[in-house]
Protein backbone atom coordinates (compact mmCIF):
# COMPACT_ATOMS: atom_id res chain seq x y z
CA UNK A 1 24.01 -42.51 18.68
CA UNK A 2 26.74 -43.93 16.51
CA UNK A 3 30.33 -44.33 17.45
CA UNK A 4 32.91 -44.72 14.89
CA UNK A 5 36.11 -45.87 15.50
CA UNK A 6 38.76 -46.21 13.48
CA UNK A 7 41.24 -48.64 13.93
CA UNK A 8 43.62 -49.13 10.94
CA UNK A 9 46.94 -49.43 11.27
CA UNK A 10 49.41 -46.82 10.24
CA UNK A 11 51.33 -48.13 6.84
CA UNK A 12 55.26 -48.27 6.46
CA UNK A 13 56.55 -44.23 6.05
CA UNK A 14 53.42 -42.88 6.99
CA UNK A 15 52.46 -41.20 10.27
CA UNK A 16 48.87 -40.28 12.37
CA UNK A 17 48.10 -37.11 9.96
CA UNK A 18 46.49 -35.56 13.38
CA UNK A 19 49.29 -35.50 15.47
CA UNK A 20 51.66 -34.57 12.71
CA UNK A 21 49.62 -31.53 12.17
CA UNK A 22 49.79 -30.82 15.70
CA UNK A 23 53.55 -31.10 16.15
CA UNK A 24 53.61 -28.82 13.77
CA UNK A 25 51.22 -26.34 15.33
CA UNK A 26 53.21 -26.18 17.99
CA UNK A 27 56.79 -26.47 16.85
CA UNK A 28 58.29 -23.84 18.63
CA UNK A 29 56.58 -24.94 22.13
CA UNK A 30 57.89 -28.65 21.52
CA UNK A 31 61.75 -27.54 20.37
CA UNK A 32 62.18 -25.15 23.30
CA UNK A 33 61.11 -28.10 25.94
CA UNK A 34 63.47 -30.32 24.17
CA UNK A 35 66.50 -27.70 24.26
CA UNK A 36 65.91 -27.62 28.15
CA UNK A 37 65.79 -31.66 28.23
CA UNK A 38 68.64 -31.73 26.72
CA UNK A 39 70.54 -29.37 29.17
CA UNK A 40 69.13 -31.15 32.18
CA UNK A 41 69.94 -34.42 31.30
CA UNK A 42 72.91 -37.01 30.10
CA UNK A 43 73.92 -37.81 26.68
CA UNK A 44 73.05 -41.26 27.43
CA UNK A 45 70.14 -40.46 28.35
CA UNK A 46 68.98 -37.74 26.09
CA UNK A 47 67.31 -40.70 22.67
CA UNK A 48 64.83 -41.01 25.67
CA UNK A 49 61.04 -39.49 24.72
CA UNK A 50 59.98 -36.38 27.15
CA UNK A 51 56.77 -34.74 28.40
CA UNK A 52 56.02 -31.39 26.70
CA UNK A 53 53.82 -28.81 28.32
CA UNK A 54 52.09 -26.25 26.30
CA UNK A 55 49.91 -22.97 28.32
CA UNK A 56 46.22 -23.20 27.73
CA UNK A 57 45.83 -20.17 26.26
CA UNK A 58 48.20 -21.34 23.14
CA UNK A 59 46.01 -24.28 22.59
CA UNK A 60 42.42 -22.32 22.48
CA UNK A 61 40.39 -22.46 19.23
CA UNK A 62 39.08 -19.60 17.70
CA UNK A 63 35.18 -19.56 18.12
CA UNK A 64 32.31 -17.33 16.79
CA UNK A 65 30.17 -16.11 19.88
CA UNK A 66 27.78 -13.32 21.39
CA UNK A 67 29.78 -10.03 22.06
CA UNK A 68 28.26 -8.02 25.24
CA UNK A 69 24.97 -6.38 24.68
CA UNK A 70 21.81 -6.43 22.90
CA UNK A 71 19.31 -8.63 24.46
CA UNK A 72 18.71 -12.58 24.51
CA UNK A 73 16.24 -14.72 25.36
CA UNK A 74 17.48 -17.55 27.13
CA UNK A 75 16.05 -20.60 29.30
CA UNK A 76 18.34 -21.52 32.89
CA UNK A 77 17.14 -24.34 34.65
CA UNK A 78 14.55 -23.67 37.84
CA UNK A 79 15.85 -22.59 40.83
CA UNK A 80 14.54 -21.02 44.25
CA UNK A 81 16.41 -17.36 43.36
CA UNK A 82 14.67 -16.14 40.35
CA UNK A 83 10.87 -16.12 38.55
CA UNK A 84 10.11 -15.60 35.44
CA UNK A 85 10.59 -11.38 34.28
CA UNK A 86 13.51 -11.50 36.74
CA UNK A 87 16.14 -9.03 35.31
CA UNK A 88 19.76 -10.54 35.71
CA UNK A 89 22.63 -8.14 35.66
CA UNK A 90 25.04 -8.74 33.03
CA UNK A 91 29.18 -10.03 34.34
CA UNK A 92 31.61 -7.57 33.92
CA UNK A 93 34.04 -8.46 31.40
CA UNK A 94 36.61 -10.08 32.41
CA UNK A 95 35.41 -11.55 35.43
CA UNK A 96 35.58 -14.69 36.90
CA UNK A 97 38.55 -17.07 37.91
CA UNK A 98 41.78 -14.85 37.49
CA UNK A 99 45.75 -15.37 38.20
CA UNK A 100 46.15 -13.24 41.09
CA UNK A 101 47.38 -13.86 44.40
CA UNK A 102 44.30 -14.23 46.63
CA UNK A 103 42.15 -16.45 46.70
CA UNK A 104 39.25 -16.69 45.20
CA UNK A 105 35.78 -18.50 45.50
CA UNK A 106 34.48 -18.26 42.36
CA UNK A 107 35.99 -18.90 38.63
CA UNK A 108 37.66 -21.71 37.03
CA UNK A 109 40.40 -22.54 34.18
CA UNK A 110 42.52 -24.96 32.96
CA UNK A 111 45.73 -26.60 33.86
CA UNK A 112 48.41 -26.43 30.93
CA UNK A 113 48.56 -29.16 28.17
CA UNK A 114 50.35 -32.22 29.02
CA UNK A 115 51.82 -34.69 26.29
CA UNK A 116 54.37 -37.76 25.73
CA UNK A 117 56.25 -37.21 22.55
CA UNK A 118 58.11 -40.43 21.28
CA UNK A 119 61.61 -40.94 21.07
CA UNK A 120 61.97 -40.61 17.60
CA UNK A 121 59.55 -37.23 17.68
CA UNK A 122 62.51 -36.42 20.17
CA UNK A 123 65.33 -37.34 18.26
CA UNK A 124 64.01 -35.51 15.31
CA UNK A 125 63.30 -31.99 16.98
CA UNK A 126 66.82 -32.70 18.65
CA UNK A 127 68.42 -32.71 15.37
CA UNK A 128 66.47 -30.51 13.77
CA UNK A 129 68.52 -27.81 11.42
CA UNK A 130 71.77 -29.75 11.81
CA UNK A 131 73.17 -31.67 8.70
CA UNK A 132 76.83 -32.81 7.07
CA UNK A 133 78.21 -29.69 5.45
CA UNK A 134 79.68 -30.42 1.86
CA UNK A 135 77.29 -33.50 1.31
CA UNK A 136 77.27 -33.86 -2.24
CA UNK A 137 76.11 -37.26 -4.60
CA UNK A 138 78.52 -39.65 -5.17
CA UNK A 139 78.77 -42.98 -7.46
CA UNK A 140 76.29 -45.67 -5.98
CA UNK A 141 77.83 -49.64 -5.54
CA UNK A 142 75.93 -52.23 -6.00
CA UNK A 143 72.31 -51.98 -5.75
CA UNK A 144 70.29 -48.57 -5.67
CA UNK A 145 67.26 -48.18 -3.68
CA UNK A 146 63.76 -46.88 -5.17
CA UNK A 147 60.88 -46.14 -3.06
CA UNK A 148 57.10 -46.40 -4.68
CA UNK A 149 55.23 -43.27 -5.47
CA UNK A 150 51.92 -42.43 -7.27
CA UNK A 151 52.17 -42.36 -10.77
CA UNK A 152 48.07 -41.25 -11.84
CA UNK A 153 45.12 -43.45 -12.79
CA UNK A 154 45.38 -46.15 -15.04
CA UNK A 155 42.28 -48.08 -16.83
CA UNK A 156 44.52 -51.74 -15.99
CA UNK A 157 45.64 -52.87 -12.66
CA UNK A 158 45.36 -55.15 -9.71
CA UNK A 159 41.99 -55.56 -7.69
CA UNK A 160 43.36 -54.50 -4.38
CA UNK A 161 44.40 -51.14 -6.66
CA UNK A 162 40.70 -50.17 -7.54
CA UNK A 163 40.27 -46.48 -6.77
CA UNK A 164 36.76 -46.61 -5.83
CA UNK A 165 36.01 -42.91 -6.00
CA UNK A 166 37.41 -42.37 -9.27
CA UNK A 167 35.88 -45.48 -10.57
CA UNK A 168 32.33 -44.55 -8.93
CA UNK A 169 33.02 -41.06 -10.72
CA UNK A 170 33.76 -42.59 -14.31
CA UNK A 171 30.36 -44.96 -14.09
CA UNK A 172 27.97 -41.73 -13.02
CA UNK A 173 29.56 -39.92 -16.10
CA UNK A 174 28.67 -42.93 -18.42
CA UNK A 175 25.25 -43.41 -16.97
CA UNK A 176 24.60 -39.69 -17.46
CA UNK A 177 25.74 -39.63 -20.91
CA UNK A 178 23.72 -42.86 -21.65
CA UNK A 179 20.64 -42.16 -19.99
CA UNK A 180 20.98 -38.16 -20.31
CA UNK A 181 18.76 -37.46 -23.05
CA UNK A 182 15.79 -40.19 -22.45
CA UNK A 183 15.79 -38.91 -18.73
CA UNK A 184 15.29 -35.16 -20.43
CA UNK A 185 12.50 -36.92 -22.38
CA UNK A 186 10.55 -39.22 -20.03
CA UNK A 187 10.29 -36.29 -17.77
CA UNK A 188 8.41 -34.56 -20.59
CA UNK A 189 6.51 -37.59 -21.34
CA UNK A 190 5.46 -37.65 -17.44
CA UNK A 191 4.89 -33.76 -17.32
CA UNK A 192 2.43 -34.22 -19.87
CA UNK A 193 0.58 -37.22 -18.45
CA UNK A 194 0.55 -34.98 -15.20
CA UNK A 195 -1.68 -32.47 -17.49
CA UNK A 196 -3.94 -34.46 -19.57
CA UNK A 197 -4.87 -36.48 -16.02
CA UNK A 198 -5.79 -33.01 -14.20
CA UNK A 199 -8.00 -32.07 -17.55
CA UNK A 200 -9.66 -35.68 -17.76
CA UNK A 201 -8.73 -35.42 -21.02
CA UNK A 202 -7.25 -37.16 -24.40
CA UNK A 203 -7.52 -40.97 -22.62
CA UNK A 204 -5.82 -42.55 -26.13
CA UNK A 205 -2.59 -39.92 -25.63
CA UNK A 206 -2.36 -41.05 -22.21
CA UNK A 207 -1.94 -44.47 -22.62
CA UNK A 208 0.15 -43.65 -25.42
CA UNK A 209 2.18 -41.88 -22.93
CA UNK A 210 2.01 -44.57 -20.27
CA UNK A 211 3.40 -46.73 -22.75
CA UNK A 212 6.14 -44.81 -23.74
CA UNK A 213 7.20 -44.09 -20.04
CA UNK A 214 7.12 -47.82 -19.00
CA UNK A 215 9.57 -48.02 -21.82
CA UNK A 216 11.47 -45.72 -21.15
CA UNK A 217 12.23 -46.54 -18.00
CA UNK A 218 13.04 -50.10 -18.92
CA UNK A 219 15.56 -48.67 -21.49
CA UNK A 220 16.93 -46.54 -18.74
CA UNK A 221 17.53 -49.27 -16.12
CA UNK A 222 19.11 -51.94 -18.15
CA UNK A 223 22.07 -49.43 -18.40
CA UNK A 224 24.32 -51.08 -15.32
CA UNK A 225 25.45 -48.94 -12.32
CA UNK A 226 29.25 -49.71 -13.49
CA UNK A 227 31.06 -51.96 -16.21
CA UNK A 228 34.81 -52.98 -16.13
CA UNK A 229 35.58 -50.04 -18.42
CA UNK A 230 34.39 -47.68 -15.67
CA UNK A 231 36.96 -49.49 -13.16
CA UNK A 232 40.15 -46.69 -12.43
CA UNK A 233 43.16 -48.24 -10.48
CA UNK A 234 45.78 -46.48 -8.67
CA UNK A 235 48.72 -46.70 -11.12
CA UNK A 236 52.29 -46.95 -8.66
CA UNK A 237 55.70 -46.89 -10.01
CA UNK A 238 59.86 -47.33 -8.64
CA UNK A 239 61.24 -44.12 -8.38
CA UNK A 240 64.93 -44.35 -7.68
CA UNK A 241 66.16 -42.25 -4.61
CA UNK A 242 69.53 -40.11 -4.62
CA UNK A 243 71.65 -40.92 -1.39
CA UNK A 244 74.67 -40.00 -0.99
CA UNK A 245 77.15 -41.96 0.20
CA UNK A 246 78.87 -40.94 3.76
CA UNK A 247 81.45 -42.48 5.89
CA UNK A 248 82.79 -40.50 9.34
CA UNK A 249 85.93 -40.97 10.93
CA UNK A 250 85.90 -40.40 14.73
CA UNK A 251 89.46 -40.28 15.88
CA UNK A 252 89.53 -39.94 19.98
CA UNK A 253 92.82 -39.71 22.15
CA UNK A 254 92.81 -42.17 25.27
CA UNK A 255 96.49 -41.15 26.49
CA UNK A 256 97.32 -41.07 29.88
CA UNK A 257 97.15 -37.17 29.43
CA UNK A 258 93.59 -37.57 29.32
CA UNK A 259 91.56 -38.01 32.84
CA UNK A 260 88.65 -40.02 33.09
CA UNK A 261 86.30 -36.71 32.83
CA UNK A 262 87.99 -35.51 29.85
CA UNK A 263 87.45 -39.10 28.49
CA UNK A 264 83.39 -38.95 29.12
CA UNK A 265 83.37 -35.44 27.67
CA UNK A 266 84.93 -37.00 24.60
CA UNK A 267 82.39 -39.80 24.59
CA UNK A 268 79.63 -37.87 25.08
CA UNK A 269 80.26 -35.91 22.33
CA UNK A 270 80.79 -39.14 19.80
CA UNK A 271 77.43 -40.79 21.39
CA UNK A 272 75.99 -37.44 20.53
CA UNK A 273 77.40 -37.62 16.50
CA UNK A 274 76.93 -41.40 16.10
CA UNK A 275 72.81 -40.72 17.25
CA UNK A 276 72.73 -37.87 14.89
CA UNK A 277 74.52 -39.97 11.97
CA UNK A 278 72.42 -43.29 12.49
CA UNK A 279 69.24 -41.03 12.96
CA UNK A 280 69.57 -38.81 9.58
CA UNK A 281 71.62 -41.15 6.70
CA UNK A 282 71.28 -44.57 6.64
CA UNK A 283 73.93 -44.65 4.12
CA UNK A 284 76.62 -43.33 6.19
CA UNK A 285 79.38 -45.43 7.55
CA UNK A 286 81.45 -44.78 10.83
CA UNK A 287 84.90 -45.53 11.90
CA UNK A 288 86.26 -45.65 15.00
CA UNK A 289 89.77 -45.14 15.78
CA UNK A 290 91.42 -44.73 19.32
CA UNK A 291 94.67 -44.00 19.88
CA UNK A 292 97.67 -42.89 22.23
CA UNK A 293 101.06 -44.08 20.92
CA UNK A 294 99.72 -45.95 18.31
CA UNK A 295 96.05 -46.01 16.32
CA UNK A 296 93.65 -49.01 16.01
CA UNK A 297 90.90 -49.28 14.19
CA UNK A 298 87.64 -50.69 16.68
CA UNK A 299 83.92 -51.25 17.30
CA UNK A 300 81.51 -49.33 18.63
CA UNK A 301 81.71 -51.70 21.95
CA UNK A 302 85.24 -51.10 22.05
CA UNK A 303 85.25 -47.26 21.08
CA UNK A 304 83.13 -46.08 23.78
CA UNK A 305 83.65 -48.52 26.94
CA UNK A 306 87.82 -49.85 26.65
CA UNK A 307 90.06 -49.08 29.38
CA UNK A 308 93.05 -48.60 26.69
CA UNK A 309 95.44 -45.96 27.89
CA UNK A 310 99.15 -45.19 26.86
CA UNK A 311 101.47 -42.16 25.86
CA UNK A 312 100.02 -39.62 23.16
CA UNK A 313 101.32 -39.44 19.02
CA UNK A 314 98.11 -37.66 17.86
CA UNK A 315 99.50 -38.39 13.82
CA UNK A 316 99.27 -41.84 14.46
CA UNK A 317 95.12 -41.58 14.30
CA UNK A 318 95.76 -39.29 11.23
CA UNK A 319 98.09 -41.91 9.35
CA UNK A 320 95.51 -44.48 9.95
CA UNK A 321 92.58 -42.38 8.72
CA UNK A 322 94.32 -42.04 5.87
CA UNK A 323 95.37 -45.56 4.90
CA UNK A 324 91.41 -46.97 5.20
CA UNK A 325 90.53 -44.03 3.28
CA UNK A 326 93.17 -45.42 0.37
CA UNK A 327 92.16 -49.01 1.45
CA UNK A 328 88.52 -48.56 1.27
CA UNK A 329 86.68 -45.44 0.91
CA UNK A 330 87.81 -43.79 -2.74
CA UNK A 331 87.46 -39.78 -2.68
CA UNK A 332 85.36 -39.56 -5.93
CA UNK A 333 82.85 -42.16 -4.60
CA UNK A 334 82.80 -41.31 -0.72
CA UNK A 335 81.55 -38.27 1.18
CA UNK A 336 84.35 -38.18 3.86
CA UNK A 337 84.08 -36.63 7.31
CA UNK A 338 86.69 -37.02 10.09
CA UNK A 339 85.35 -35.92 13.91
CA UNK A 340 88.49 -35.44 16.15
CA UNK A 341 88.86 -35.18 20.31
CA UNK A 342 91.94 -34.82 22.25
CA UNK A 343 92.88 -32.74 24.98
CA UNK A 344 95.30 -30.87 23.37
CA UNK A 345 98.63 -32.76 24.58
CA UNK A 346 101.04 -34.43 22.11
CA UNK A 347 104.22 -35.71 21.55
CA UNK A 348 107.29 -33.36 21.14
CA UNK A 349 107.43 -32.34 17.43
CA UNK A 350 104.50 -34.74 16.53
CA UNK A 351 101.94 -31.35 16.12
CA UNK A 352 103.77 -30.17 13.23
CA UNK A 353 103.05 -33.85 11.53
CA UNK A 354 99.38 -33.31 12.44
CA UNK A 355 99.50 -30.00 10.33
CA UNK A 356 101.27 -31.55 7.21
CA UNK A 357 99.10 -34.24 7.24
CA UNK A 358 95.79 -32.61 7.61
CA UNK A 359 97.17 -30.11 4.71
CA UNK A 360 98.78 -32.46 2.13
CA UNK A 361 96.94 -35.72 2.42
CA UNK A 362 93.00 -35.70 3.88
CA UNK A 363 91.50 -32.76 4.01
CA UNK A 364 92.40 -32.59 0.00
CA UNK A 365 89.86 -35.45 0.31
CA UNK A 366 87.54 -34.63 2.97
CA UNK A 367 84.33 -32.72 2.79
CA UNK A 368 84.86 -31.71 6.41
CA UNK A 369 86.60 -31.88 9.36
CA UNK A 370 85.93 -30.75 12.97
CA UNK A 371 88.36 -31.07 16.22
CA UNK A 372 87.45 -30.47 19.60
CA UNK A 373 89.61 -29.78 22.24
CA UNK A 374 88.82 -30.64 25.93
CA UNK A 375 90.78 -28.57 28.42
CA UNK A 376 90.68 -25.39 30.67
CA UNK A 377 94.34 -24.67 30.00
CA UNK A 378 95.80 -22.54 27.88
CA UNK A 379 96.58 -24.43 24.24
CA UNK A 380 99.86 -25.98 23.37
CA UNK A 381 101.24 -26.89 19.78
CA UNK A 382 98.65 -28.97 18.67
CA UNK A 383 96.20 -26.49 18.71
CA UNK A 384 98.32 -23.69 17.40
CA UNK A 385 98.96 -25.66 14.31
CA UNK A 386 95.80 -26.75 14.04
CA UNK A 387 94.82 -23.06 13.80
CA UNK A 388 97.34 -22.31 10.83
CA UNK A 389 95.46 -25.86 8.87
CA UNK A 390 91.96 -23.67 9.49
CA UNK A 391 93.23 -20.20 8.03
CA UNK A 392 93.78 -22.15 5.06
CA UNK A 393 90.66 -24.24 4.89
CA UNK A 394 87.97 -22.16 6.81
CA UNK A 395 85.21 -23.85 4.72
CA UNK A 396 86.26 -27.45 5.46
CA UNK A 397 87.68 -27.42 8.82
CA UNK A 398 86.57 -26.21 12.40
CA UNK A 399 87.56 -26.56 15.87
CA UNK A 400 86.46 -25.51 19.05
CA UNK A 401 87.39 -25.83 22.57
CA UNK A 402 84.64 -27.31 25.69
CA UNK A 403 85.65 -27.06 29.71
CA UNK A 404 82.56 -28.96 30.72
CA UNK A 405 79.92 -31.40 29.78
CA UNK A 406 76.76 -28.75 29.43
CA UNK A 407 78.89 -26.82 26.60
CA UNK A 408 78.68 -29.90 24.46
CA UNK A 409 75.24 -29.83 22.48
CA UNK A 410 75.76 -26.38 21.71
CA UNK A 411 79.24 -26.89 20.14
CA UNK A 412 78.05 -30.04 18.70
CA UNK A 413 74.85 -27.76 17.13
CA UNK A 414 77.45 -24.99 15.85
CA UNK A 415 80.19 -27.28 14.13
CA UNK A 416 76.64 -29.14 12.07
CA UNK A 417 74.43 -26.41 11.68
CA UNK A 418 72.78 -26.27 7.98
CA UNK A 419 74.72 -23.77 6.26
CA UNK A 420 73.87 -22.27 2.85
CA UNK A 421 75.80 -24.22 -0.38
CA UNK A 422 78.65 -23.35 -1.74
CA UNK A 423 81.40 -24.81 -3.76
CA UNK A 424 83.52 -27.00 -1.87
């Protein structure tokens, strides 16, 4: 018996064609056990692979076999029960092993389907149907990046680009069209030989004949198998990819107003973003700004894990948002996206700021903007304001409010769904 195995190794961009058929196949099994994942476990947690289980009877192949009746002849190995002309009754359908509730001593099946999908296979079913609204192309800086795509056949090229099938296919073309018509004739040369040696007859003709076939063949065989102008080669070119360019401004309140729960809520939710950025646009840059009293500008480190606390001016985040945007990230080259959590609480007549500033100065610039408010009590200026900013832009801004930790994915899934274009 022979065993192949096959052990290349899978290429840059390219993935096992088997098992990307099969998370295919099975889509809908695989994206339901990942929405349950995610509601049993922690954002910081959740990048992490999981097992998916699929029921046996969702994973059965369709087979051609005997229906019941008719009769078969069939051989069963000896046994002490039956001799030959024995008449064996034929199963009811259905029977055998069965789901019920008693037990049974007869039957079988099989457990469910068991697998181990990555963390990226994760990751992508995770963020699957969620996307920047408003992403359109802007001007590329610097350098822009091409990828390498098949282009046809070409009759020039590299060794290592010899496309052996097409090549193979080009020499049995020539050879035919060489050899075509003194194959058509040394078969009739040989067809006759065949005759005159079952007669016995006409000896001179046949070694006429024998001469001419020797020839012939001769002729025939110093045609090669394949030349250099039967060689095809895989012809590649650079095909320049549009990206868009993307930066994403998450603005999160530290005050004293906010507890330490309201703070992981808030975190959670930017852990959740910043996966679903890195994962889906590598040309998308984020920045982090904290603030209470006043707004600073920080790493990721910082962002996520500083003890920072003070009073709360909620326009101070806003009024630094706007200055890098001026500073750094031009409107007509930058897709811009602002992400904003607070609890709600702010500072005297500070809300009203919030509103001019959101109306008059970024979200003139910004493709979109979300806020998410993290209470259980009823909403103060800040969000009432905030309201009056959304009447006005319902296409570009959106906010929503979460009580607890489990209503984050799903808010996070409604503010970045894929929605259908339209004009910005």
């Amino acid at each position: 018996m022979t065993y192949v195995i096959d052990r290349r190794l899978n290429g840059k961009n390219k993935s096992t064609v088997n098992r990307q058929r099969f998370l295919k196949r099975y889509r809908q099994h695989i994206k339901k056990a990942v929405d349950e994942a995610i509601n049993e476990r922690s954002i910081q947690d959740i990048e992490n692979g999981e097992k998916i289980s699929i029921p046996s009877k969702d994973i059965n192949e369709p087979i051609f076999h005997h229906g019941p009746g008719g009769k078969n002849d069939i051989i069963l190995p000896g046994n002490k029960d039956f001799v030959v002309g024995d008449q064996i009754k034929r199963p009811q359908q259905g029977a055998g092993g069965g789901g019920g509730g008693q037990a049974s001593d007869q039957g079988e099946g099989e457990d469910d389907f068991v697998f181990q999908i990555s963390r990226d296979e994760f990751l992508n079913f995770m963020f699957d149907d969620l996307e920047l609204p408003n992403l359109t192309k802007r001007q590329l800086a610097g350098t822009e990046s091409f990828k390498t795509v098949r282009a046809g056949i070409s009759n020039e090229g590299n060794p290592n680009q010899i496309n052996i099938i097409r090549s193979l296919r080009s020499a049995n073309a020539r050879r035919i069209a060489l050899t075509g018509k003194k194959r058509k004739q040394l078969k009739e040369y040989e067809q006759e030989l065949a005759n005159l040696q079952k007669n016995n007859s006409d000896y001179d003709r046949q070694l006429q004949l024998k001469e001419a076939i020797v020839e012939l063949k001769n002729r025939i065989r110093k045609v090669p198998f394949i030349d250099t102008f039967d060689l095809k080669y895989n012809l590649h070119t650079k095909q320049p990819v549009p990206s868009s360019r993307a930066v994403m401004f998450c603005l999160m309140d530290v005050s004293g107003s906010m507890t330490q729960a309201t703070k992981d809520i808030a975190k959670r939710f930017f852990i959740l973003l910043y996966l679903f950025l890195q994962r889906n646009y590598e040309k998308t840059e984020v920045v982090f700004i904290r603030h209470h009293t006043a707004a600073k500008e920080v790493e990721e480190q910082e962002f996520f894990y500083s003890r920072e606390t003070g009073g709360t001016i909620v326009s101070s985040a806003l009024k630094l948002m706007q200055k890098i945007i001026e500073a750094r990230y031009p409107a007509d080259e930058w897709n811009i996206y602002g992400a904003q959590a607070s609890d709600g609480d702010n500072w005297n007549d500070d809300s009203d700021v919030c509103h001019k500033l959101l109306d008059e100065q970024l979200l003139p610039l910004c493709q979109y903007f979300s806020y998410l408010e993290i209470t259980s009590r009823d909403h103060q200026a800040l969000w009432q304001e905030y309201e009056a900013v959304q009447q006005k832009y319902p296409q570009k801004f959106s906010m929503r409010q979460i009580e607890h930790a489990s209503e984050i994915y799903p808010i996070f899934r409604d503010l970045f769904q894929r929605r259908e274009s339209h004009a910005a």
